[in-house]
C-alpha atoms as a PDB file:
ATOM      1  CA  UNK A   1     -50.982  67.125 -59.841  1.00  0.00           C
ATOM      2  CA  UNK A   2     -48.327  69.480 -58.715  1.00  0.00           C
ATOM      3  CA  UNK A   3     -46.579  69.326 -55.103  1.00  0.00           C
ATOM      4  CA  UNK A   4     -44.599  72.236 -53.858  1.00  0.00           C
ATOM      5  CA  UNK A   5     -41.510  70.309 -52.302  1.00  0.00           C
ATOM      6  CA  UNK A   6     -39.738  72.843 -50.274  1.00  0.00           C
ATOM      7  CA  UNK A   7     -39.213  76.774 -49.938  1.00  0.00           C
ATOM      8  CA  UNK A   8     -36.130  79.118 -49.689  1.00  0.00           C
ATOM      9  CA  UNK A   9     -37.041  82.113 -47.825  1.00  0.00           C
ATOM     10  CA  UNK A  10     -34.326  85.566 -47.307  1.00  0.00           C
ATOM     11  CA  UNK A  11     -35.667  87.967 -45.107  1.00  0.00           C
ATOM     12  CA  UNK A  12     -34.176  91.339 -43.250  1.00  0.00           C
ATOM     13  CA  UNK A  13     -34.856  92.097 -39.809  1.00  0.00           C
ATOM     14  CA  UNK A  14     -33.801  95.016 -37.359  1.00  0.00           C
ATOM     15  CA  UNK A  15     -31.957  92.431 -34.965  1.00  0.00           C
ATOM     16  CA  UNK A  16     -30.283  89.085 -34.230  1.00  0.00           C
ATOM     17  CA  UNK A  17     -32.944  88.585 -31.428  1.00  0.00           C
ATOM     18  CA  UNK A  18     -35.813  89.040 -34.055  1.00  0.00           C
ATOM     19  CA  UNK A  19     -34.017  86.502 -36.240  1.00  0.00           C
ATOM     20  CA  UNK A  20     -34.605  84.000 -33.496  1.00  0.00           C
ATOM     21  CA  UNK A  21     -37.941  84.903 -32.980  1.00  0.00           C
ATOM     22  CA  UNK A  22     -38.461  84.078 -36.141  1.00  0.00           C
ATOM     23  CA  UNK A  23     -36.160  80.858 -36.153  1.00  0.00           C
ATOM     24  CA  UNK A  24     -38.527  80.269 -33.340  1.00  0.00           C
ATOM     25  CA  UNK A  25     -41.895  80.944 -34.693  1.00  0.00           C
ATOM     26  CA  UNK A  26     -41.143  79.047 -38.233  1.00  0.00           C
ATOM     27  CA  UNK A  27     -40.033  75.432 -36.173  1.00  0.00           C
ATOM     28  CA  UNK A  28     -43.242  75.471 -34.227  1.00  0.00           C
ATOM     29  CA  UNK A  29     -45.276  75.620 -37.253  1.00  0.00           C
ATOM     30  CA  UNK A  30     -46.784  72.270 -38.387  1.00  0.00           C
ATOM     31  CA  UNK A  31     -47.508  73.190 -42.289  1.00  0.00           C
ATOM     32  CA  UNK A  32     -43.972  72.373 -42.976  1.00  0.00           C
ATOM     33  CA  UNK A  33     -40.006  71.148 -41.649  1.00  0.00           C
ATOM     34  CA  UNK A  34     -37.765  73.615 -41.268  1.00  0.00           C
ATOM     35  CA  UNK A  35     -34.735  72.499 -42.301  1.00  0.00           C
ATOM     36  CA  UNK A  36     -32.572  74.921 -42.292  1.00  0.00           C
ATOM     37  CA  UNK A  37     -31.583  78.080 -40.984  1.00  0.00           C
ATOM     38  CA  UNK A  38     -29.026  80.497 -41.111  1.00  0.00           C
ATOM     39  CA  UNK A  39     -29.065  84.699 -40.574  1.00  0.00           C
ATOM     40  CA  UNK A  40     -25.962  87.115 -40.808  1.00  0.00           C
ATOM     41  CA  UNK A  41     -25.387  90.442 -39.510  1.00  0.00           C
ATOM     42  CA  UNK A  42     -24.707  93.053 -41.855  1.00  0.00           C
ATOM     43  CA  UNK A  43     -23.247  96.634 -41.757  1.00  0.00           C
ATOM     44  CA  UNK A  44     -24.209  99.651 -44.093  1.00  0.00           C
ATOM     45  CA  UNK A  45     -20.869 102.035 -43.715  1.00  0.00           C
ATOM     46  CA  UNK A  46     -22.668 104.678 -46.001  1.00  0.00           C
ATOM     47  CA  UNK A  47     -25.782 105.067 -43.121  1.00  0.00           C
ATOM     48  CA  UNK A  48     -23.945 103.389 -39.960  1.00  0.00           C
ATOM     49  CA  UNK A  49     -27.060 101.000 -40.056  1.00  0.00           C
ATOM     50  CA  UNK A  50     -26.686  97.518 -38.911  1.00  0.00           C
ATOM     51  CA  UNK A  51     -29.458  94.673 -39.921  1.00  0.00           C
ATOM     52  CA  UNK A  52     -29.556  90.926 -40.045  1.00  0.00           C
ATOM     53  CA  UNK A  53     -30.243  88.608 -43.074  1.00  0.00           C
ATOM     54  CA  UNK A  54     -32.272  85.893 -42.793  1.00  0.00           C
ATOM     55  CA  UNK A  55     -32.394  82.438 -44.556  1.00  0.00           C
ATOM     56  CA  UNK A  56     -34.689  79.569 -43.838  1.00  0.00           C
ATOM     57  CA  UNK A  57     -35.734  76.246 -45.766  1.00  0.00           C
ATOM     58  CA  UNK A  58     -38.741  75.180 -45.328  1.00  0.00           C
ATOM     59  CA  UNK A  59     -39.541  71.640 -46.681  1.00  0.00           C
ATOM     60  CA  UNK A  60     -43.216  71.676 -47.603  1.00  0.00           C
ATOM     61  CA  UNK A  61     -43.304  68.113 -48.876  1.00  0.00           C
ATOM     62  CA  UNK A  62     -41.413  64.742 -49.371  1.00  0.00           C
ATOM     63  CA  UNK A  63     -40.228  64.227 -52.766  1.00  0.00           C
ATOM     64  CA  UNK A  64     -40.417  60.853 -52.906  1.00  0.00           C
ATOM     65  CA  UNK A  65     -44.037  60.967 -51.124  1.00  0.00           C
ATOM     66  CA  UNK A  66     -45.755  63.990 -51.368  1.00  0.00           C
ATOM     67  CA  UNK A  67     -49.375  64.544 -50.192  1.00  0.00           C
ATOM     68  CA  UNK A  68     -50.712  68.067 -49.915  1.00  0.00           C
ATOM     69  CA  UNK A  69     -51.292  70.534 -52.074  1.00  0.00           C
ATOM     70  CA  UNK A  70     -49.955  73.973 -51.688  1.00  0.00           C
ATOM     71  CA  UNK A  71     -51.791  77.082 -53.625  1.00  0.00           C
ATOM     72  CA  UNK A  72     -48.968  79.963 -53.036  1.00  0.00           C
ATOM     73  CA  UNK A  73     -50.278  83.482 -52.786  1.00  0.00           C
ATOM     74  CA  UNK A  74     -47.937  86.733 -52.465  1.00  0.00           C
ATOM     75  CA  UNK A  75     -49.366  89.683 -50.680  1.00  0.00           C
ATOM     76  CA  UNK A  76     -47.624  92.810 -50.961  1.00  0.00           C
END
């Protein structure tokens, strides 16, 4: 059997407050821990455009005692 243990996730949003929406959102979720989180604010000189990257580890199961399966699907 395979167990997914954990998940790095980098995302880019508009805005810090989105980030914390988001910080938000993923530690109310009970299909995994999020254990960390982290999301700096970035500046494009060439289009004056500011944006915010995004980092968050989920874990998804314990390594030493994992018991769910995980079947990961990508939509784009």
């Amino acid at each position: 059997m395979k167990y997914l243990l954990n998940v790095v996730e980098t995302w880019r949003v508009d805005t810090e407050d989105e980030a914390l929406e988001m910080r938000d959102e993923m530690a109310q979720s009970s299909k995994y821990e999020l254990q960390s989180f982290q999301y700096t604010v970035k500046f494009n000189k060439k289009t004056e455009e500011e944006y915010v990257v995004v980092k968050a580890k989920k874990i998804i199961n314990l390594e030493k005692e994992p018991n769910s399966g995980v079947k990961v699907s990508y939509d784009y």
